[in-house]
Protein backbone atom coordinates (compact mmCIF):
# COMPACT_ATOMS: atom_id res chain seq x y z
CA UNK A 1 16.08 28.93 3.36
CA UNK A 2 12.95 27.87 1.11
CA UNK A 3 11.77 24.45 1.35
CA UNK A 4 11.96 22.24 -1.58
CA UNK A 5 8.30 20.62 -3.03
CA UNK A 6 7.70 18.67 -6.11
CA UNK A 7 4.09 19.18 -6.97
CA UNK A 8 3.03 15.60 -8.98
CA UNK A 9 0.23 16.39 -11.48
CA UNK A 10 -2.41 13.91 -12.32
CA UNK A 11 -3.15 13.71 -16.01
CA UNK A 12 -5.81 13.65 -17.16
CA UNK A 13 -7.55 16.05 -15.06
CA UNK A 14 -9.66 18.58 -14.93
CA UNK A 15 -12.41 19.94 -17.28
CA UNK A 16 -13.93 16.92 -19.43
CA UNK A 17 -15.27 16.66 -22.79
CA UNK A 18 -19.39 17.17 -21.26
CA UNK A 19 -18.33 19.73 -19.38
CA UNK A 20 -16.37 21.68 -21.86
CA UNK A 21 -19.81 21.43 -24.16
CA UNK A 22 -21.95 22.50 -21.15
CA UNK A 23 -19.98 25.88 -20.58
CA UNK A 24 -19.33 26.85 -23.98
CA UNK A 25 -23.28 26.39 -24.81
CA UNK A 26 -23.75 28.54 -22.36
CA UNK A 27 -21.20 31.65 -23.79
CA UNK A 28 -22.06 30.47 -27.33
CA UNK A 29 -26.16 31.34 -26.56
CA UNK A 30 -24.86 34.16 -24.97
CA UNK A 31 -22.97 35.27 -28.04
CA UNK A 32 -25.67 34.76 -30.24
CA UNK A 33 -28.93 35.74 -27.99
CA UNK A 34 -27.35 38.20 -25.48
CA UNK A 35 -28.04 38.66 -22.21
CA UNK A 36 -29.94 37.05 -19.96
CA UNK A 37 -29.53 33.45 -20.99
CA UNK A 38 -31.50 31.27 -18.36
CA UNK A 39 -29.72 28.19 -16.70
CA UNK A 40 -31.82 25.61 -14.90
CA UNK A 41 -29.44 24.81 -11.85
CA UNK A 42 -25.65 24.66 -11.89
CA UNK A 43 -24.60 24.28 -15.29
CA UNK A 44 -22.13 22.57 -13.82
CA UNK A 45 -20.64 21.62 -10.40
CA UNK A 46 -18.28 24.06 -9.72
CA UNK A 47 -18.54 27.83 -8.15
CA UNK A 48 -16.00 29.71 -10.37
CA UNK A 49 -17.58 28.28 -13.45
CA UNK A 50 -20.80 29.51 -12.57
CA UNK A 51 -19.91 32.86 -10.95
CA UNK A 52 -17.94 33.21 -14.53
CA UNK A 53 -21.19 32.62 -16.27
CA UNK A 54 -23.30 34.85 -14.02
CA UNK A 55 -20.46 37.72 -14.78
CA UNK A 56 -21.06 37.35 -18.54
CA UNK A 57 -25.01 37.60 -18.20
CA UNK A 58 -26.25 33.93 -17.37
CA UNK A 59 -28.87 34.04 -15.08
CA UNK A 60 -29.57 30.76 -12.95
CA UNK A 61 -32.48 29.51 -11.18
CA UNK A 62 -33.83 26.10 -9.85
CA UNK A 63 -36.92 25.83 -11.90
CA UNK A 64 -38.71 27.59 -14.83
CA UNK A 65 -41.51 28.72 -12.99
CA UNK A 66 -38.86 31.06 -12.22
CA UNK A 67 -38.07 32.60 -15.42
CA UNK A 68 -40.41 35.27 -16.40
CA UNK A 69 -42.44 34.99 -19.65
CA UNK A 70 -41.22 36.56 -22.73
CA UNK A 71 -42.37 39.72 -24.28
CA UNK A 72 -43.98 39.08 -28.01
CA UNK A 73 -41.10 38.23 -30.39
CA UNK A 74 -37.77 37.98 -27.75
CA UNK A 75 -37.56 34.62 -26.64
CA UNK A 76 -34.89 34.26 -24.14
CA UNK A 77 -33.48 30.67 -24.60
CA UNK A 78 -33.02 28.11 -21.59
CA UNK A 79 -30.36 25.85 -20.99
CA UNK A 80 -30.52 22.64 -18.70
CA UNK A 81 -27.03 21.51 -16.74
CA UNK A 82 -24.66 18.87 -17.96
CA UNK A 83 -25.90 16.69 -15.67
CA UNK A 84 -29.24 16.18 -17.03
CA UNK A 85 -32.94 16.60 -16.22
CA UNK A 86 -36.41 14.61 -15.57
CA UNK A 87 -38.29 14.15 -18.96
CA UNK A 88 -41.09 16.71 -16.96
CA UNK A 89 -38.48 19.50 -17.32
CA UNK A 90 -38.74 19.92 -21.24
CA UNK A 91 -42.42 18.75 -21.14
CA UNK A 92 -42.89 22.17 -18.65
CA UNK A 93 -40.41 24.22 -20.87
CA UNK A 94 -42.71 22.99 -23.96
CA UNK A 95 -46.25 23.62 -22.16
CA UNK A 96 -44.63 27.32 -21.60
CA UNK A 97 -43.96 27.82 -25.39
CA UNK A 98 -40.16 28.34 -24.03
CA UNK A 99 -36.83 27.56 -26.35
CA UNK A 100 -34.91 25.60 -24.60
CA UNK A 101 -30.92 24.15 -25.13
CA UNK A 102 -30.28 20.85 -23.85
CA UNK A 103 -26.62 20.84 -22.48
CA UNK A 104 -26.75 17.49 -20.82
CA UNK A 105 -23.26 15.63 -21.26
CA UNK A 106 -24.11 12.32 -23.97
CA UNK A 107 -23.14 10.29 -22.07
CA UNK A 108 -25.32 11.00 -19.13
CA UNK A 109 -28.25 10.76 -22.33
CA UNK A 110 -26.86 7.27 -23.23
CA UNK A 111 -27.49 6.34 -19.56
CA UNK A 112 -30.72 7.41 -19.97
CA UNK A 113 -31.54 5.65 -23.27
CA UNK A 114 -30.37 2.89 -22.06
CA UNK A 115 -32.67 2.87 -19.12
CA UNK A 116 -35.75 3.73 -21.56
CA UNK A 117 -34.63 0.34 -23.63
CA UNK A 118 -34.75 -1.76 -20.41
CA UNK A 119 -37.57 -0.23 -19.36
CA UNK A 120 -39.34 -1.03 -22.64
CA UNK A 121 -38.39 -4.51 -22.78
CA UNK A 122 -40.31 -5.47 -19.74
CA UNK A 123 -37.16 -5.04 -17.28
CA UNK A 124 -37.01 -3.22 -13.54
CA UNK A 125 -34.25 -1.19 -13.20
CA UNK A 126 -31.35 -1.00 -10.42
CA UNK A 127 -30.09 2.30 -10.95
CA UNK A 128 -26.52 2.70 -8.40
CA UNK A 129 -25.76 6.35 -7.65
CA UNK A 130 -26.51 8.84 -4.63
CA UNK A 131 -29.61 10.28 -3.56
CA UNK A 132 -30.04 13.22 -4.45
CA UNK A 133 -27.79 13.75 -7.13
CA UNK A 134 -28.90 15.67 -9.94
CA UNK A 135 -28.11 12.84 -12.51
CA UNK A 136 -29.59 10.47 -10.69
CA UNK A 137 -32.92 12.98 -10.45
CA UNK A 138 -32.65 13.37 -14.02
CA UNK A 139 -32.12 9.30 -15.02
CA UNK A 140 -34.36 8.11 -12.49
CA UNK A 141 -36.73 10.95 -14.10
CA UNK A 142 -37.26 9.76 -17.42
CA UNK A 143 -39.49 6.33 -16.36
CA UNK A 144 -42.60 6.30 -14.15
CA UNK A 145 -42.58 6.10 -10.72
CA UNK A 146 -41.51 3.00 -9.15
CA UNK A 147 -39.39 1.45 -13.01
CA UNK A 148 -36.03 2.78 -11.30
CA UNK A 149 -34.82 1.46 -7.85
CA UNK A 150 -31.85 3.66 -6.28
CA UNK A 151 -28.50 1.57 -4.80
CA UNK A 152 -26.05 3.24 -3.01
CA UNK A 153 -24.18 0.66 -0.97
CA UNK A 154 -23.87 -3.28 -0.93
CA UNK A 155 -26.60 -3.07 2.30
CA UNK A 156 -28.99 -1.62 -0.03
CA UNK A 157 -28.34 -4.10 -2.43
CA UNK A 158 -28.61 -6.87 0.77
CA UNK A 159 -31.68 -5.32 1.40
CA UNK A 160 -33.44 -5.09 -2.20
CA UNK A 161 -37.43 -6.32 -2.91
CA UNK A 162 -37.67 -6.38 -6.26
CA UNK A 163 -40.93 -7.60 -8.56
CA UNK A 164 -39.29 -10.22 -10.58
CA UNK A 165 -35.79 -11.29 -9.86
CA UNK A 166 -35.57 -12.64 -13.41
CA UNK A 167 -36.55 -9.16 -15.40
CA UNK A 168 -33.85 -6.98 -13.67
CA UNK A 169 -31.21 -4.33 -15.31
CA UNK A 170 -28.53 -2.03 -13.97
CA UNK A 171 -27.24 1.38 -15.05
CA UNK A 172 -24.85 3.26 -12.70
CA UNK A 173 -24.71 7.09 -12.36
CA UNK A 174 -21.46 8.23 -14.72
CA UNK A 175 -19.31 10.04 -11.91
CA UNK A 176 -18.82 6.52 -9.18
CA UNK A 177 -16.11 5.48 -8.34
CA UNK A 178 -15.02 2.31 -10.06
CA UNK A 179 -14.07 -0.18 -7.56
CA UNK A 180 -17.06 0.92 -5.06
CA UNK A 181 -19.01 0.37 -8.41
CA UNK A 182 -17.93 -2.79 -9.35
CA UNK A 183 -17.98 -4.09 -5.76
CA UNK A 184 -21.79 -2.82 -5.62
CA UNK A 185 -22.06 -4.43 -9.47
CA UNK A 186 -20.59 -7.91 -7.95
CA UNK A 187 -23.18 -8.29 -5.57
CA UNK A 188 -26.50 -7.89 -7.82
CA UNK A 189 -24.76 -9.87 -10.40
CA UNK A 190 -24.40 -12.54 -7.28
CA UNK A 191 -27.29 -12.10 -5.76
CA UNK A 192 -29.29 -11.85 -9.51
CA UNK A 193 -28.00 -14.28 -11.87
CA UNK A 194 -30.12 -13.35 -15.14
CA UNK A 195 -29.18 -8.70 -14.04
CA UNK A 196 -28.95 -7.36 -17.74
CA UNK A 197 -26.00 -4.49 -17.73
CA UNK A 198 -24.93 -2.49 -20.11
CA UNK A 199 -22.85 -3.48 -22.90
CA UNK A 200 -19.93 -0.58 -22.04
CA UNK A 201 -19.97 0.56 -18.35
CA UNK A 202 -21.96 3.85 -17.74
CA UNK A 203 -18.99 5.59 -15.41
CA UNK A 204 -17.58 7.92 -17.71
CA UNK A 205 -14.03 7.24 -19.67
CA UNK A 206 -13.27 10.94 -17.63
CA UNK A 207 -14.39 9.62 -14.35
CA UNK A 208 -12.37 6.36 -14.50
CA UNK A 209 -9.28 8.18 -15.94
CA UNK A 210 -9.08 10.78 -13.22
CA UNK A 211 -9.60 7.84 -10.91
CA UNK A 212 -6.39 5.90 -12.33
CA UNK A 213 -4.53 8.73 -12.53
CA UNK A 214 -4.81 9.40 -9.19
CA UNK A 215 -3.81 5.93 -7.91
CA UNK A 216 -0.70 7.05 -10.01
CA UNK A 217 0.21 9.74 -7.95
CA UNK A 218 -1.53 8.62 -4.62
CA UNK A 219 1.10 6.25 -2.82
CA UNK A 220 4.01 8.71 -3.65
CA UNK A 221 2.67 12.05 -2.22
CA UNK A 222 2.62 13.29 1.35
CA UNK A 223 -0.59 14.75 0.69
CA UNK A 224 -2.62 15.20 -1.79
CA UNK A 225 -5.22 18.39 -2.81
CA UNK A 226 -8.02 17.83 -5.54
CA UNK A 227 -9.68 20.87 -6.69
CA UNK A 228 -13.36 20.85 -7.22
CA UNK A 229 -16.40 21.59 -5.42
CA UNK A 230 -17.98 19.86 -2.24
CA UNK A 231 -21.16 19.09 -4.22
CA UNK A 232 -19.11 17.42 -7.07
CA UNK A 233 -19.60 13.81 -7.35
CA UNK A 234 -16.96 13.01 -9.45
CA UNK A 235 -14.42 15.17 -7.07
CA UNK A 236 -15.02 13.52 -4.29
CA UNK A 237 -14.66 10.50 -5.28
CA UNK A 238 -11.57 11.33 -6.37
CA UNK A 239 -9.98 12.33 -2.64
CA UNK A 240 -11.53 8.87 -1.53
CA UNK A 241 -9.43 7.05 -4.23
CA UNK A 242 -6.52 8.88 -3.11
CA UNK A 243 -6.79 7.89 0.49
CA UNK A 244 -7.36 4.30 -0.09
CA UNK A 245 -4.46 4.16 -3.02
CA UNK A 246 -1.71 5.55 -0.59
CA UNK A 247 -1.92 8.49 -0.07
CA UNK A 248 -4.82 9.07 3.44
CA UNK A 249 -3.83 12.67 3.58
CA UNK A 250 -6.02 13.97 0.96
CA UNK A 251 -8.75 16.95 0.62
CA UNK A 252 -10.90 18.46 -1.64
CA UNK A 253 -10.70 22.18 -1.51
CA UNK A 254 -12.50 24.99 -4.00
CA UNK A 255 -9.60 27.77 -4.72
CA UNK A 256 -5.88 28.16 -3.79
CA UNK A 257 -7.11 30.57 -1.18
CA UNK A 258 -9.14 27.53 0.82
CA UNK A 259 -5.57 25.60 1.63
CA UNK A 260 -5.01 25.14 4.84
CA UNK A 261 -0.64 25.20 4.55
CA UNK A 262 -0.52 24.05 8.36
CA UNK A 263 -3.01 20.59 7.54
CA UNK A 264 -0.63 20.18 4.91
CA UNK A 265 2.83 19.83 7.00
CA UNK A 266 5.88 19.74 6.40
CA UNK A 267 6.11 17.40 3.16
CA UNK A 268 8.38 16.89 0.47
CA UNK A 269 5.96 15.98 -2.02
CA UNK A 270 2.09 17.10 -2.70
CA UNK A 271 -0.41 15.29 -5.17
CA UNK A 272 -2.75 17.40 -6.99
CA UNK A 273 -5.64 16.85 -9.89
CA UNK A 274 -8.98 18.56 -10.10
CA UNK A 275 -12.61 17.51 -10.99
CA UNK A 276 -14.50 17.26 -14.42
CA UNK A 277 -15.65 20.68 -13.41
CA UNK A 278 -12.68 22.41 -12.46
CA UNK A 279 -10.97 24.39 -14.83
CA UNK A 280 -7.06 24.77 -15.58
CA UNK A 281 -6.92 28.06 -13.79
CA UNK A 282 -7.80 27.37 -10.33
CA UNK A 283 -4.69 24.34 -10.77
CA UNK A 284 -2.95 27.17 -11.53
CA UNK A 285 -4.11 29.39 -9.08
CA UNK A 286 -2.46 26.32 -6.00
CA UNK A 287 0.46 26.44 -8.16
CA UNK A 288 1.45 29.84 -7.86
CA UNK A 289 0.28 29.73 -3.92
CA UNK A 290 2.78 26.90 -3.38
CA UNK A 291 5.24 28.56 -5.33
CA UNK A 292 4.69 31.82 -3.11
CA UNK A 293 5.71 29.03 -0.16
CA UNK A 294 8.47 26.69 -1.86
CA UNK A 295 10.92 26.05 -4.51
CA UNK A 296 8.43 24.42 -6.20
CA UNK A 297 9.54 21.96 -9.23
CA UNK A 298 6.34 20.24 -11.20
CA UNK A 299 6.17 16.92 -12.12
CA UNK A 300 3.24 15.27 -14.45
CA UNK A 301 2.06 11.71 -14.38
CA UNK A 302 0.38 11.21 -17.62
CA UNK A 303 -1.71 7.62 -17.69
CA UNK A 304 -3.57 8.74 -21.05
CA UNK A 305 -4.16 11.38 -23.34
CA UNK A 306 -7.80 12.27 -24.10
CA UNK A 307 -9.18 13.32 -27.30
CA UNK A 308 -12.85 13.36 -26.89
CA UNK A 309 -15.29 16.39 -28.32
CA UNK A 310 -19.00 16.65 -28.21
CA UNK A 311 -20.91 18.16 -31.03
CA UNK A 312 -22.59 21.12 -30.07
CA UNK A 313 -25.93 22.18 -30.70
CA UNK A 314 -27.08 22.92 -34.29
CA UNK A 315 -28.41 25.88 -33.60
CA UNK A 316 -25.64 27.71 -32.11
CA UNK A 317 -23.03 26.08 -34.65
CA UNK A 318 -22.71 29.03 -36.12
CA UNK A 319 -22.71 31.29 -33.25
């Protein structure tokens, strides 16, 4: 006989209101430019996003010195990821007469205005994210050397040297999670009395409501699967909210075809939510692979609905 599982969908999840304005930039220069359509680096985290791209004619590389340089009168346009670049990336794509689409999600550019005002104003900046990240390449990338100091952890805040302890700001890389955030937050606000923040928190309203809604469905699952890829920042953080809201048996895994049923167990109930960057299909995709397994019945757990859209481009608004 089949075993009963009720799979418990977090809502929101999945694709967010950047990343939905990353992708379609890309197929909407497609549309209107053809084939090949440069992208510098992942447009966005996630493998069957990109390999969809790459299908359709996007071409990806790490840097422009890898794009070859037009022929007389076909400019190939150039498209930088969602999560944002150094302001020496469109100061290259500008030297090498290229056209160039910025797809960076708004509000990683608020993050980065907001550093710029700080910045201007005579202020050092405390900048918490990882190393390494893309976003944080790409905010820590738009001062000089030296105006942006990285924070990862409370020890590197314990262990800060800073130039003036009363001219300090903060900005946080959008895809944290919240309370490691606000713990890290806590402590420069303790240990810096006069730390300027910003006036609305830089972690994105789709990175804190993927977080919530998976301390919705956390303490009631047996285990729990988020979808999304390892290099995903906001993913991961996800499967580490999940194991300290209730539920420790969580993973991240890329496609249906990754599960592992036997780490799984035998369960009555299973979590599941994806990343910013993980579309609808692939939570489809584990859906039919449990059904193929269980008599599956489907439960959501709805904390909000989200209504947010990004203006595109002008010049492919009518592509």
């Amino acid at each position: 006989m089949t075993k009963d599982l009720t799979i418990v969908l977090a809502t929101p999840r999945g694709f967010c209101a950047g990343v939905d304005r990353a992708v379609q930039i890309v197929e909407l220069a497609l549309e209107k430019y053809g084939a090949p359509v440069y992208v510098r680096h992942e447009i966005v985290h996630n493998r069957f996003v990109v390999n969809n791209l790459k299908d359709k004619g996007a071409v990806f590389v790490e840097e422009l010195d890898e794009i070859p340089a037009d022929k007389p009168g076909d400019q190939r346009p150039v498209i930088f990821s969602a999560h944002g670049v150094p302001k020496a990336v469109p100061e290259h794509a500008a030297q090498r007469n290229m056209f160039y689409l910025d797809a960076t999600c708004p509000l990683v550019s608020k993050v980065h205005r907001e550093a710029e005002r700080y910045f201007k104003n005579g202020k050092q900046i405390i900048l918490i994210g990882h190393t390494g990240h893309p976003e944080v390449i790409g905010t820590m990338g738009q001062l000089p050397d030296g105006a942006v100091i990285l924070v990862e952890d409370l020890d590197d805040v314990a262990k800060l040297s800073v130039d003036d302890e009363t001219a300090l700001a903060y900005c946080t890389q959008t895809t944290l999670s919240v309370d490691d955030t606000a713990e890290i937050v806590a402590a420069l606000e303790a240990r810096y009395p006069e730390i300027q923040g910003p006036h609305k928190e830089d972690i994105c309203y789709a990175t804190t409501n993927r977080q919530a809604a998976i301390k919705a469905i956390a303490p009631r699952s047996d285990a729990l699967l988020v979808i999304g890829a390892p290099n995903s920042s906001n993913s991961n953080r996800l499967v580490e909210v999940a194991k300290l809201h209730g539920c420790p048996h969580a993973m991240l895994v890329q496609r249906a075809s990754e599960i592992d049923w036997n780490w799984i167990g035998d369960i009555d109930t299973l979590g599941l939510s994806a990343g910013a960057s993980a579309p609808e299909i692939l939570v489809d995709e584990v859906i039919e692979a449990a059904k193929a397994r269980f008599n599956v019945t489907i439960e959501e757990v709805a904390i909000t609905e989200e209504n947010v859209h990004f203006k595109l481009p002008r010049v492919l608004a009518t592509a």
